[in-house]
PDB file of N, CA and C in Angstrom:
ATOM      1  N   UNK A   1     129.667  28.199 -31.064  1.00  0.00           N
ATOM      2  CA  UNK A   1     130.981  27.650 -31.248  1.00  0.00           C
ATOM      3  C   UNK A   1     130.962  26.506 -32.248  1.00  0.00           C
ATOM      4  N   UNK A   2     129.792  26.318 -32.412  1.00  0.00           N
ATOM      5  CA  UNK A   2     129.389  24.765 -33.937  1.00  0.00           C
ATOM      6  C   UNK A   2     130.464  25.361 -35.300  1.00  0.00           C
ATOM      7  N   UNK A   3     130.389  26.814 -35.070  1.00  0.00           N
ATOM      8  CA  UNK A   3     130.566  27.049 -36.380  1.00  0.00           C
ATOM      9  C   UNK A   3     132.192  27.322 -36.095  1.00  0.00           C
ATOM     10  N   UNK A   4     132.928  27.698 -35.205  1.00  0.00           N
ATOM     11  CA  UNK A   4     134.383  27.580 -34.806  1.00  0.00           C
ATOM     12  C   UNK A   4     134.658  26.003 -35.078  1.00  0.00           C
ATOM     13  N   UNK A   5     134.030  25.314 -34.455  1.00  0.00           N
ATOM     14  CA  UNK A   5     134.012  23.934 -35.202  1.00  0.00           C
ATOM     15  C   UNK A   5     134.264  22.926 -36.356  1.00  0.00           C
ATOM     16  N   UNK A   6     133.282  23.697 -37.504  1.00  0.00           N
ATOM     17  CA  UNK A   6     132.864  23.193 -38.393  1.00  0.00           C
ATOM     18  C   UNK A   6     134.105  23.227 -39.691  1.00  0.00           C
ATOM     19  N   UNK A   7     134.449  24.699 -38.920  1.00  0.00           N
ATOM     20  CA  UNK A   7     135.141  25.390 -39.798  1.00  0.00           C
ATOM     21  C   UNK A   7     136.704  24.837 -39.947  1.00  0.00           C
ATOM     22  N   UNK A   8     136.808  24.053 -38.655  1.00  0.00           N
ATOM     23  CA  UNK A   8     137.950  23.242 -38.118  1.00  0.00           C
ATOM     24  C   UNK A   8     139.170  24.478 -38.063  1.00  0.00           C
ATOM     25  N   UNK A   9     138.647  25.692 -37.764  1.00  0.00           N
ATOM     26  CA  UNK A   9     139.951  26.749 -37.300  1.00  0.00           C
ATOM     27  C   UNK A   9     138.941  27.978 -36.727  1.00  0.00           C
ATOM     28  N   UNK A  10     139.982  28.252 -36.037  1.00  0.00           N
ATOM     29  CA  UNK A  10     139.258  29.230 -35.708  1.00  0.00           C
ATOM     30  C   UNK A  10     139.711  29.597 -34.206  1.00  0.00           C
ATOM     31  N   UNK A  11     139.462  30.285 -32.997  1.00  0.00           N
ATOM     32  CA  UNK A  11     139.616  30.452 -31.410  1.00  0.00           C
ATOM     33  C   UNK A  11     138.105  30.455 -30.665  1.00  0.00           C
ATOM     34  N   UNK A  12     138.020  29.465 -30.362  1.00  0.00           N
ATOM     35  CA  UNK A  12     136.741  29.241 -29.472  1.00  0.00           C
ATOM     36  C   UNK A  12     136.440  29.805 -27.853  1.00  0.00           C
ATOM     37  N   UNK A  13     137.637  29.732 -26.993  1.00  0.00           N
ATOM     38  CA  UNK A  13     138.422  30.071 -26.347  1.00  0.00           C
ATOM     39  C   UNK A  13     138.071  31.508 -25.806  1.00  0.00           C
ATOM     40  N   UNK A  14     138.441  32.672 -26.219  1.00  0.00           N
ATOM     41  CA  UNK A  14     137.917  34.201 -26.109  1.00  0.00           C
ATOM     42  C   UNK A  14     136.776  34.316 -26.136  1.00  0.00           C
ATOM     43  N   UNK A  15     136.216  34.248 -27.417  1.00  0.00           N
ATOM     44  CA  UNK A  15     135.242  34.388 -27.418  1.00  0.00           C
ATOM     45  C   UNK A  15     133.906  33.641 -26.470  1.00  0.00           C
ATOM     46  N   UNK A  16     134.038  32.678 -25.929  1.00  0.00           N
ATOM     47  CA  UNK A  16     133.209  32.113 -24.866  1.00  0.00           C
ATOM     48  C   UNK A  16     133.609  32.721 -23.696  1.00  0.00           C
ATOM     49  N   UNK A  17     134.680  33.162 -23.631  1.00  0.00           N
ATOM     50  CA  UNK A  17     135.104  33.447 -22.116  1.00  0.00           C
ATOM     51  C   UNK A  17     134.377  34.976 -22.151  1.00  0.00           C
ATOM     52  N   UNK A  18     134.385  35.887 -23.484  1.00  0.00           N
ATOM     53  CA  UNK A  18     134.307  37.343 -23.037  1.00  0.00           C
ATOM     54  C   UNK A  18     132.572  37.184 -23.546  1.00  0.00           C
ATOM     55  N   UNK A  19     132.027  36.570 -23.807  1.00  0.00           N
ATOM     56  CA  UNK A  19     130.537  36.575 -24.041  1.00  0.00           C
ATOM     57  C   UNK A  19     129.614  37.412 -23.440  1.00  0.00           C
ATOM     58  N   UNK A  20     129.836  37.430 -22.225  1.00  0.00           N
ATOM     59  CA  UNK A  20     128.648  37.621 -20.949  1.00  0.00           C
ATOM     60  C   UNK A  20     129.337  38.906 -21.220  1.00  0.00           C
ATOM     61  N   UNK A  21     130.467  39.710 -20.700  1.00  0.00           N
ATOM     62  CA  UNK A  21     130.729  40.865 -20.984  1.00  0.00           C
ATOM     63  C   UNK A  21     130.735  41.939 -22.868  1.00  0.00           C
ATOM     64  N   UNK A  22     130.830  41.121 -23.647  1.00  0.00           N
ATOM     65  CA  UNK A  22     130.615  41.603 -24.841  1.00  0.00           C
ATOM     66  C   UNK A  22     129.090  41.912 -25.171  1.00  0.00           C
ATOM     67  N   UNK A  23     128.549  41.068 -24.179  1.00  0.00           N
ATOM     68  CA  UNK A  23     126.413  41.192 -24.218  1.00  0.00           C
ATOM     69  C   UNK A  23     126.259  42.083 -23.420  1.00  0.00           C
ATOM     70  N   UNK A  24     126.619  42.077 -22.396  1.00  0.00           N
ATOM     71  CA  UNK A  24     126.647  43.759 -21.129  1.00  0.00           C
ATOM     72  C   UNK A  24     126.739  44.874 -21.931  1.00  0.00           C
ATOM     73  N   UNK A  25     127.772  44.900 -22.733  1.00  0.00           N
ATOM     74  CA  UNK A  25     128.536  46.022 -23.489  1.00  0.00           C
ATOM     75  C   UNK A  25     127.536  46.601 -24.522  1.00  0.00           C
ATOM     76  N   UNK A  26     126.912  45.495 -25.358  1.00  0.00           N
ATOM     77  CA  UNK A  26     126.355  45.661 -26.247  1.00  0.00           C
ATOM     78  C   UNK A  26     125.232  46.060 -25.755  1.00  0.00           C
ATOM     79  N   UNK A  27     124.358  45.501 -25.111  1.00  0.00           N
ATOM     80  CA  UNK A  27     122.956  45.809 -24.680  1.00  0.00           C
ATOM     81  C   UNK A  27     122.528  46.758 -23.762  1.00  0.00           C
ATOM     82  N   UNK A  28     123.995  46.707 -22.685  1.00  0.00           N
ATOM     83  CA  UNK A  28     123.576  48.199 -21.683  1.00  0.00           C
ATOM     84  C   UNK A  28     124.793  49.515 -21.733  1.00  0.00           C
ATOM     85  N   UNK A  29     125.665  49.252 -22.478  1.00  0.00           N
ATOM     86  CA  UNK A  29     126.487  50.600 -23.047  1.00  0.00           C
ATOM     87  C   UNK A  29     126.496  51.019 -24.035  1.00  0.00           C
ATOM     88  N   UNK A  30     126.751  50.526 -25.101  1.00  0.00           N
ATOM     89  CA  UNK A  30     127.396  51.019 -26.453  1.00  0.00           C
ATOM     90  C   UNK A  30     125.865  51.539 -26.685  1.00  0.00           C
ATOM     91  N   UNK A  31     126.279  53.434 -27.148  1.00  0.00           N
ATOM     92  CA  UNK A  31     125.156  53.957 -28.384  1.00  0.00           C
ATOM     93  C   UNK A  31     125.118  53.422 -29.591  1.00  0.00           C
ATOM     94  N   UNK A  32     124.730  52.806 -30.189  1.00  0.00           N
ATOM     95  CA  UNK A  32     124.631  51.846 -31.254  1.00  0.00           C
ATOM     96  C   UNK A  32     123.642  51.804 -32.043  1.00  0.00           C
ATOM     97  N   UNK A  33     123.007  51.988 -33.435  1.00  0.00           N
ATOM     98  CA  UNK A  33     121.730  51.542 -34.188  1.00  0.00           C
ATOM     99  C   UNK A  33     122.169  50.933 -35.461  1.00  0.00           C
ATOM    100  N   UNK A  34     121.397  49.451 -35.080  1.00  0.00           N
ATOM    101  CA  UNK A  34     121.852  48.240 -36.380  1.00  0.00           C
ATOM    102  C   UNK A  34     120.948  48.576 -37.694  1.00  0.00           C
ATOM    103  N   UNK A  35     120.123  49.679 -37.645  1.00  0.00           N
ATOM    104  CA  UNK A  35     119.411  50.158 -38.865  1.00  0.00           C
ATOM    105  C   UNK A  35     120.212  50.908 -39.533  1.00  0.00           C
ATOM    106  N   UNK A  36     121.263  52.063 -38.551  1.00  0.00           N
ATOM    107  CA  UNK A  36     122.221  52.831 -39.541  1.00  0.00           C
ATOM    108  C   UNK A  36     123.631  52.639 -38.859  1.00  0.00           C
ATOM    109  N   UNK A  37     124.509  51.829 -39.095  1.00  0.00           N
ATOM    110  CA  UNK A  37     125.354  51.184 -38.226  1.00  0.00           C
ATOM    111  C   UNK A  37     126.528  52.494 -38.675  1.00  0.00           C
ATOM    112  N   UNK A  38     126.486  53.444 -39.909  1.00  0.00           N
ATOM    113  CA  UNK A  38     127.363  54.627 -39.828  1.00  0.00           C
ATOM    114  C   UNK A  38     127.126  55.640 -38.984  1.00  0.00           C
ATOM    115  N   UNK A  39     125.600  56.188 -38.123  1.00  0.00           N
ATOM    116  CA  UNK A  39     125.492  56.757 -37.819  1.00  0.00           C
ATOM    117  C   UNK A  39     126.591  57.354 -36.992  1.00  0.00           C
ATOM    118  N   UNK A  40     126.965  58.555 -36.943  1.00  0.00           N
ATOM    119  CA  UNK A  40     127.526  59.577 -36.420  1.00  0.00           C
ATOM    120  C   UNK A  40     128.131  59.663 -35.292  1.00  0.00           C
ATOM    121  N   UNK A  41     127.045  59.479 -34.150  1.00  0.00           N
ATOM    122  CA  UNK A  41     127.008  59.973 -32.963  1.00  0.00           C
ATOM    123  C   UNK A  41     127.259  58.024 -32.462  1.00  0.00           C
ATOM    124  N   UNK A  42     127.610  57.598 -33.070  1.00  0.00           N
ATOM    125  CA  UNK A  42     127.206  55.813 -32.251  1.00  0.00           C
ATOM    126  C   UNK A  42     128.692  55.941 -31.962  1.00  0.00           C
ATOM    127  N   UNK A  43     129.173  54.565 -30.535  1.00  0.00           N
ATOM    128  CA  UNK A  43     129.896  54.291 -30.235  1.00  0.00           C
ATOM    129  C   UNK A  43     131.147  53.637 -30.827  1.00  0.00           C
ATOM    130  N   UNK A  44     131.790  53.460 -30.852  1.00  0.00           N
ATOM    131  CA  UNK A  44     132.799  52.177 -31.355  1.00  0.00           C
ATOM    132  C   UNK A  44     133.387  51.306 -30.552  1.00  0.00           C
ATOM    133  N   UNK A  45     132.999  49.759 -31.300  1.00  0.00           N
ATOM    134  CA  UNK A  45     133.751  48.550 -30.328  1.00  0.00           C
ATOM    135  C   UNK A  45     134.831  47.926 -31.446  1.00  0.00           C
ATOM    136  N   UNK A  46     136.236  48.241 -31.128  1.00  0.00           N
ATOM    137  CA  UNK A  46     137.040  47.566 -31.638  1.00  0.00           C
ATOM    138  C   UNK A  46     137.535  46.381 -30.574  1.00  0.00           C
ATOM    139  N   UNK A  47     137.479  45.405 -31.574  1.00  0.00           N
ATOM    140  CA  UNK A  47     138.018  44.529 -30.628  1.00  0.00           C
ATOM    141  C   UNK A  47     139.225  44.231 -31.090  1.00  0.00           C
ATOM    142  N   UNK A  48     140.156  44.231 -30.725  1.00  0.00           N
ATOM    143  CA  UNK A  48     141.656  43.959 -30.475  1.00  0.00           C
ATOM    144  C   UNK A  48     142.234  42.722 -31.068  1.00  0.00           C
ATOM    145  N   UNK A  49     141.695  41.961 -30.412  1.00  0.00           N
ATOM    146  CA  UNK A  49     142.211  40.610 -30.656  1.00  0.00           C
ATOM    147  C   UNK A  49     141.099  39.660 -31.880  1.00  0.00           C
ATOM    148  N   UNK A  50     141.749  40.029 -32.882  1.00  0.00           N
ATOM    149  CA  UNK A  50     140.836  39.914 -33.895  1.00  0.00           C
ATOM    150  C   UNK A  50     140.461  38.340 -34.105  1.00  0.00           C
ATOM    151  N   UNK A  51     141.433  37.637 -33.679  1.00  0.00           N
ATOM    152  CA  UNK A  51     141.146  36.115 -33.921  1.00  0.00           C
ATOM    153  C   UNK A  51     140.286  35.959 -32.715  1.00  0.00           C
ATOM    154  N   UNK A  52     139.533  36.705 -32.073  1.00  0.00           N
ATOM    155  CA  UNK A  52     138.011  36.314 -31.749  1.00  0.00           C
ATOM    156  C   UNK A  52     137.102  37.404 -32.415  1.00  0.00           C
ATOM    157  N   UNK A  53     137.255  36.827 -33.748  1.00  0.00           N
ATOM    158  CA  UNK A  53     135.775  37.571 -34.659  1.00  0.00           C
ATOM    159  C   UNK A  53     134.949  36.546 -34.052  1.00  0.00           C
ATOM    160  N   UNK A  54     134.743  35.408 -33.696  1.00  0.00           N
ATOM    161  CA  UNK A  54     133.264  35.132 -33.377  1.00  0.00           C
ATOM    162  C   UNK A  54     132.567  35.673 -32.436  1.00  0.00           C
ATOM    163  N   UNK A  55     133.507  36.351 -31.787  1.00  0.00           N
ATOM    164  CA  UNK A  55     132.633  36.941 -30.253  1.00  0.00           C
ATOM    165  C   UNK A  55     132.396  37.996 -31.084  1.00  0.00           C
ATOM    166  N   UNK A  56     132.952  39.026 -32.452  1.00  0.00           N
ATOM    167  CA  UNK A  56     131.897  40.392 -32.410  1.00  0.00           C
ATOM    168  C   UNK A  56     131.252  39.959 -33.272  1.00  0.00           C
ATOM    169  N   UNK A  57     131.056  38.912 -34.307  1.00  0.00           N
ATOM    170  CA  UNK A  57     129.730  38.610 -35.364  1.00  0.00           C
ATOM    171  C   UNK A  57     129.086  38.065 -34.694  1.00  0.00           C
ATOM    172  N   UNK A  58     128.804  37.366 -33.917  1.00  0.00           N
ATOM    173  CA  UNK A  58     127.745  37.180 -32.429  1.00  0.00           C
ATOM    174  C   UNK A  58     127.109  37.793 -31.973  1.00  0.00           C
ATOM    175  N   UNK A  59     127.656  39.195 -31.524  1.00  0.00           N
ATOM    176  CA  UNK A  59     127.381  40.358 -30.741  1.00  0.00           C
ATOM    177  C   UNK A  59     126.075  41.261 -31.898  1.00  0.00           C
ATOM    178  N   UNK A  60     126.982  41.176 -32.908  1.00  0.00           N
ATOM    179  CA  UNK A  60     126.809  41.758 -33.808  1.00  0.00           C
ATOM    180  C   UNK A  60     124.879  40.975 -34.543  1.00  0.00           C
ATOM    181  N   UNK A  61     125.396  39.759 -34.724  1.00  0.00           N
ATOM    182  CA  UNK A  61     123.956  39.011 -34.669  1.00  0.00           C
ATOM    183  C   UNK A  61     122.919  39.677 -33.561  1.00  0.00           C
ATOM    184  N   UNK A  62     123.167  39.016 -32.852  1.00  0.00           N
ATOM    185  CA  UNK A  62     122.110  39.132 -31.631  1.00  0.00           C
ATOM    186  C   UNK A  62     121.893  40.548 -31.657  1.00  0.00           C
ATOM    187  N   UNK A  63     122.268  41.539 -31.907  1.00  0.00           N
ATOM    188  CA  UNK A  63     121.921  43.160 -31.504  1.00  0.00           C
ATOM    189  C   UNK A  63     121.475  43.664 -32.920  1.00  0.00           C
ATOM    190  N   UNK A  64     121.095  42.594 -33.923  1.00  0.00           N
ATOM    191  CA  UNK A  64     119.948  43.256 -35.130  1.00  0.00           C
ATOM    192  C   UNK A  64     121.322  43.483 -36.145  1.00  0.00           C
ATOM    193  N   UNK A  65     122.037  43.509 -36.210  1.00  0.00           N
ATOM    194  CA  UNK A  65     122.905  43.894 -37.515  1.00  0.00           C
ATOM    195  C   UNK A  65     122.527  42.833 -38.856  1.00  0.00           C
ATOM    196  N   UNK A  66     123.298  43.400 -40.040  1.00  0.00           N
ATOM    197  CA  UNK A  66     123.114  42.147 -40.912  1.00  0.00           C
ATOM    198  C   UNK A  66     123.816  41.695 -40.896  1.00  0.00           C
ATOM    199  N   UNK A  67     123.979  40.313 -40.199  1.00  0.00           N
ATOM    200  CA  UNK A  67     124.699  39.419 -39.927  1.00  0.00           C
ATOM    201  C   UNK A  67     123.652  38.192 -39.285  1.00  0.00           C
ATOM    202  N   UNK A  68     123.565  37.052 -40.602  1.00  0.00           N
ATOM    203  CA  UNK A  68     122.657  36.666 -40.422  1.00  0.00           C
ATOM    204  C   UNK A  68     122.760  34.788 -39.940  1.00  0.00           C
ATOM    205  N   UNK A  69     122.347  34.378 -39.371  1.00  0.00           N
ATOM    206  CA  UNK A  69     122.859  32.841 -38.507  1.00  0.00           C
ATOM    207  C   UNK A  69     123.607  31.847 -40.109  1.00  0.00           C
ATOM    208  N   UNK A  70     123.254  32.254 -41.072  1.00  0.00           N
ATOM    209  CA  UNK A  70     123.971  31.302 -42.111  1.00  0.00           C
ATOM    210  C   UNK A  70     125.598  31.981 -42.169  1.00  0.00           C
ATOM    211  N   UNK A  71     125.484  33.307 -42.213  1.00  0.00           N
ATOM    212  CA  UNK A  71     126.748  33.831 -42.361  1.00  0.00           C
ATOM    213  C   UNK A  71     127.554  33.180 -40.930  1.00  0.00           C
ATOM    214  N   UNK A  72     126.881  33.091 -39.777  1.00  0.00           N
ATOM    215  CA  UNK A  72     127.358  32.579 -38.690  1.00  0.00           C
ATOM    216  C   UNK A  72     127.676  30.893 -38.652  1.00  0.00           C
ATOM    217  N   UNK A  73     127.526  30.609 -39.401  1.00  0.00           N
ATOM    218  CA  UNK A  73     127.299  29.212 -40.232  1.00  0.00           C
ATOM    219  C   UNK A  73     128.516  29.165 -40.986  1.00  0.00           C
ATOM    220  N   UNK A  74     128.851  29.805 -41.591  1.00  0.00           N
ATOM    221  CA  UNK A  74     130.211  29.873 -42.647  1.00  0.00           C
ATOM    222  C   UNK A  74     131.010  30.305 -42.729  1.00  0.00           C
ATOM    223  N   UNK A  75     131.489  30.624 -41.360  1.00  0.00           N
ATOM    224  CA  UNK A  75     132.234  31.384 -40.520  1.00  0.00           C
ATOM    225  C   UNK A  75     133.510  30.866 -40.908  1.00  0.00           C
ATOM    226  N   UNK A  76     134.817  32.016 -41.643  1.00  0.00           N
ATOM    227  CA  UNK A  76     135.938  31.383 -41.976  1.00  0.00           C
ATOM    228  C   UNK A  76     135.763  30.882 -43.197  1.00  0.00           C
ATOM    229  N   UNK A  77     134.676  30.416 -44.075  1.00  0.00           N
ATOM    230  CA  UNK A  77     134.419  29.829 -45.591  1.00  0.00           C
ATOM    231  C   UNK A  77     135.063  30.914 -46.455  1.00  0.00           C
ATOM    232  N   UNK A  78     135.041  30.349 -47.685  1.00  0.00           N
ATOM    233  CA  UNK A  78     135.867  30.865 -48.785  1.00  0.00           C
ATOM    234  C   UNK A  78     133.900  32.075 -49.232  1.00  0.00           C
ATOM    235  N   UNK A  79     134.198  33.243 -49.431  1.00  0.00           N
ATOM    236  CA  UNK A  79     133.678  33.702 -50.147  1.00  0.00           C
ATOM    237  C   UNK A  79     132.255  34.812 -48.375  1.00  0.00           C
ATOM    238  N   UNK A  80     132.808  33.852 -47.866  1.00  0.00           N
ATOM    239  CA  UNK A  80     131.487  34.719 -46.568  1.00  0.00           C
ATOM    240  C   UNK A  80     132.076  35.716 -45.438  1.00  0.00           C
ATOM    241  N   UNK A  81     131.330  36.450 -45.488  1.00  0.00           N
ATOM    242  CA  UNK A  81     131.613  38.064 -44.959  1.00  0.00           C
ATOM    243  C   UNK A  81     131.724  37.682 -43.534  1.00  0.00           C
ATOM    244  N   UNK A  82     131.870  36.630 -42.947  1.00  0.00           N
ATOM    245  CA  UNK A  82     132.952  36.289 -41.426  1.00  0.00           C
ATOM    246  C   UNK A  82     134.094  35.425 -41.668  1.00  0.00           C
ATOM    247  N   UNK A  83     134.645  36.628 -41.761  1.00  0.00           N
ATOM    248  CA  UNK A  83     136.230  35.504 -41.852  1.00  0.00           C
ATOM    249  C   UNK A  83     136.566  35.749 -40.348  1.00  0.00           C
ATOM    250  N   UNK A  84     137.381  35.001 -40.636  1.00  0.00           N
ATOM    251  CA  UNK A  84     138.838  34.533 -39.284  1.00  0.00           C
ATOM    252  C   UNK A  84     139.067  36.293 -38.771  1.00  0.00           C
ATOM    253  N   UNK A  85     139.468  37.116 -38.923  1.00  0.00           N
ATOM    254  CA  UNK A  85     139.747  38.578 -38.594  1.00  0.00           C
ATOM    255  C   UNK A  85     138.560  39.531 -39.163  1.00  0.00           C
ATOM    256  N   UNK A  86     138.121  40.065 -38.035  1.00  0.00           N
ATOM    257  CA  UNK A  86     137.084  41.220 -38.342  1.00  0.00           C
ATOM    258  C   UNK A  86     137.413  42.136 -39.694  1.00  0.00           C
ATOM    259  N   UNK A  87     136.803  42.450 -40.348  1.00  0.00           N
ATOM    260  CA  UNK A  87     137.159  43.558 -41.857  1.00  0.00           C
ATOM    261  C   UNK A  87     136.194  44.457 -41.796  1.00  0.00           C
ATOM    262  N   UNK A  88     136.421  45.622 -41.318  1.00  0.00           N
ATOM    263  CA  UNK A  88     135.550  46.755 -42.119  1.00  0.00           C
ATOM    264  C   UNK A  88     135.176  46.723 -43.063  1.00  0.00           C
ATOM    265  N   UNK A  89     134.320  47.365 -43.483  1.00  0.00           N
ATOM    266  CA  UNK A  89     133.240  47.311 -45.022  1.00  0.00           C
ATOM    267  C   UNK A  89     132.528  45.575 -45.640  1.00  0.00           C
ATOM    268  N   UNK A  90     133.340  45.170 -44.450  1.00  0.00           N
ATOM    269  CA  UNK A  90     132.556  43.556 -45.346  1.00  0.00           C
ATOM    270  C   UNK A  90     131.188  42.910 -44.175  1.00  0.00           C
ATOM    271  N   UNK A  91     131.015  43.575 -42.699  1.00  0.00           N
ATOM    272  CA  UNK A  91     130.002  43.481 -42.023  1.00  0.00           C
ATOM    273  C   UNK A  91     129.977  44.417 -41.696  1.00  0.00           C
ATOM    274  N   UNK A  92     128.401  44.898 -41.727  1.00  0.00           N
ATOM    275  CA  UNK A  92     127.827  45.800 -40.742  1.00  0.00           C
ATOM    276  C   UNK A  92     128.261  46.027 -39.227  1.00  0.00           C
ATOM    277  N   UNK A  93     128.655  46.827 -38.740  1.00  0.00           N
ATOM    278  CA  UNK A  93     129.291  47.033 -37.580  1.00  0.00           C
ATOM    279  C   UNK A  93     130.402  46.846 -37.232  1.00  0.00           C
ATOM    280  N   UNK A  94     131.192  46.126 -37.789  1.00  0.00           N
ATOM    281  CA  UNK A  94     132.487  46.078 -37.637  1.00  0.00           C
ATOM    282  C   UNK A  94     133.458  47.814 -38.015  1.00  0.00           C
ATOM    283  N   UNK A  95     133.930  48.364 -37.003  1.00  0.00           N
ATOM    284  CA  UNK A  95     134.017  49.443 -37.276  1.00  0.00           C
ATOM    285  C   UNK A  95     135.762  49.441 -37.272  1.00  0.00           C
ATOM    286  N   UNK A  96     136.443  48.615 -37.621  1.00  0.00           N
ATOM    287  CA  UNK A  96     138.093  48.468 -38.009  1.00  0.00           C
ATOM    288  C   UNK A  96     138.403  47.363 -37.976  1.00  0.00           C
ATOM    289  N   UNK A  97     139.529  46.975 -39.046  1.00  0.00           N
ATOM    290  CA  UNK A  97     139.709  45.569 -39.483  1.00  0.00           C
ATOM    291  C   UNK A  97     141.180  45.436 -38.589  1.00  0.00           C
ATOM    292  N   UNK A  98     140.916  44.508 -37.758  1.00  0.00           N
ATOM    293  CA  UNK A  98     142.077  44.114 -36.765  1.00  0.00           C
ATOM    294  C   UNK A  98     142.445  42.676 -37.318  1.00  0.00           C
ATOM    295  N   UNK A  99     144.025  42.527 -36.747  1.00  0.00           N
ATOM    296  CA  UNK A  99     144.955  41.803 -37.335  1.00  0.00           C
ATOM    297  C   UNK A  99     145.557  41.240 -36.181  1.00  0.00           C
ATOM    298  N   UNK A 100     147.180  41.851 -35.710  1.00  0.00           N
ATOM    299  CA  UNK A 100     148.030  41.163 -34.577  1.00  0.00           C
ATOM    300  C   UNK A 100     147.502  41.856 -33.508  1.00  0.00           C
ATOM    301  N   UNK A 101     147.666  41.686 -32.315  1.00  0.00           N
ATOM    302  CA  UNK A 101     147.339  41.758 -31.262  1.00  0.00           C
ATOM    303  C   UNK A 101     147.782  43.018 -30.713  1.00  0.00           C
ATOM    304  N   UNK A 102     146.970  43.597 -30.020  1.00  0.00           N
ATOM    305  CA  UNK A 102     147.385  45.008 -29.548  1.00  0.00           C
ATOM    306  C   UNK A 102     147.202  45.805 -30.506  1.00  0.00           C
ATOM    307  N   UNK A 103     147.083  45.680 -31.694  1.00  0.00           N
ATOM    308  CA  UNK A 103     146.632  46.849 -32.856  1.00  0.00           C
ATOM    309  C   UNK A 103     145.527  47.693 -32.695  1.00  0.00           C
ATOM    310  N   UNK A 104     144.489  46.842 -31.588  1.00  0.00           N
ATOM    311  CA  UNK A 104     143.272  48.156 -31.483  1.00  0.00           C
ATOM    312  C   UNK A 104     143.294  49.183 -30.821  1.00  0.00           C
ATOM    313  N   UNK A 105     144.162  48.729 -29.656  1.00  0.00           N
ATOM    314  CA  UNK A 105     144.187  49.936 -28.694  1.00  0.00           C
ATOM    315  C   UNK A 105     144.223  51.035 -29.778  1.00  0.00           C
ATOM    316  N   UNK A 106     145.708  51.342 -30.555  1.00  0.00           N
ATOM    317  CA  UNK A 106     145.943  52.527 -30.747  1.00  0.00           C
ATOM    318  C   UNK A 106     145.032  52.750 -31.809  1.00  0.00           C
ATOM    319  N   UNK A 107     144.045  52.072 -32.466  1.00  0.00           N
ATOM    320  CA  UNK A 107     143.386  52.327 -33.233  1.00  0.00           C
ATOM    321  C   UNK A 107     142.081  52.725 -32.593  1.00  0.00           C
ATOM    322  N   UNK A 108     141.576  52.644 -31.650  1.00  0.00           N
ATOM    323  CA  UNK A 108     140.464  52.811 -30.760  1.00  0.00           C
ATOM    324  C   UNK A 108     140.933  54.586 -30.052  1.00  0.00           C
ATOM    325  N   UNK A 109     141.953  54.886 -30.228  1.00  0.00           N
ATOM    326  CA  UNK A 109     142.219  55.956 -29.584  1.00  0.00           C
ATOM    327  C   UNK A 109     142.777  57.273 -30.285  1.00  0.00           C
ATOM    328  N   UNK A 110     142.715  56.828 -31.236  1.00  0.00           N
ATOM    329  CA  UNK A 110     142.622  57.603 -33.037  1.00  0.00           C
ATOM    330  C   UNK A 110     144.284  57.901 -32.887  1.00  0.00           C
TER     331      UNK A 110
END
């Protein structure tokens, strides 16, 4: 949360609260491999409420992706691949770029 901090914006808030369950998720459900994060057959975690990107570049850290503690560091900075709202194609694993609230469901359910 240093870096929700630092950044002086951000939601600290969610993301601490859903932690312990976003690490469950990650470590004992989701089919997942941070070597080929397109693979095929892997799961998808959209998270919904996009103004807690720190809880999935976290997730995303800790479970081997490239996403690396400086990027977690500059979280929200002009020019670094964690902004404020999750974006597809700009981190590894992020598998849909969420915005207002409630947008993932129907995006999680094709």
């Amino acid at each position: 949360m240093d870096a929700v901090q630092a950044a002086n914006s951000g939601h600290p808030g969610t993301p601490m609260a859903l932690a312990p369950l976003g690490y469950r998720i990650y470590t004992r459900h989701l089919r997942h491999d941070p070597d080929h994060p397109d693979w095929a057959d892997r799961d998808r975690f959209v998270l919904s409420c996009g103004h807690a990107s720190m809880l999935l570049y976290s997730l995303l850290h800790l479970s081997g992706y490239e996403v690396s503690l400086d990027d977690l560091k500059n979280f929200r900075q002009l020019n670094s691949p964690t902004a404020g709202h999750p974006e597809r194609g700009h981190v590894p694993g992020v598998e849909f770029t969420t915005g207002p609230l409630g947008q993932g469901f129907s995006a999680a359910v094709g």
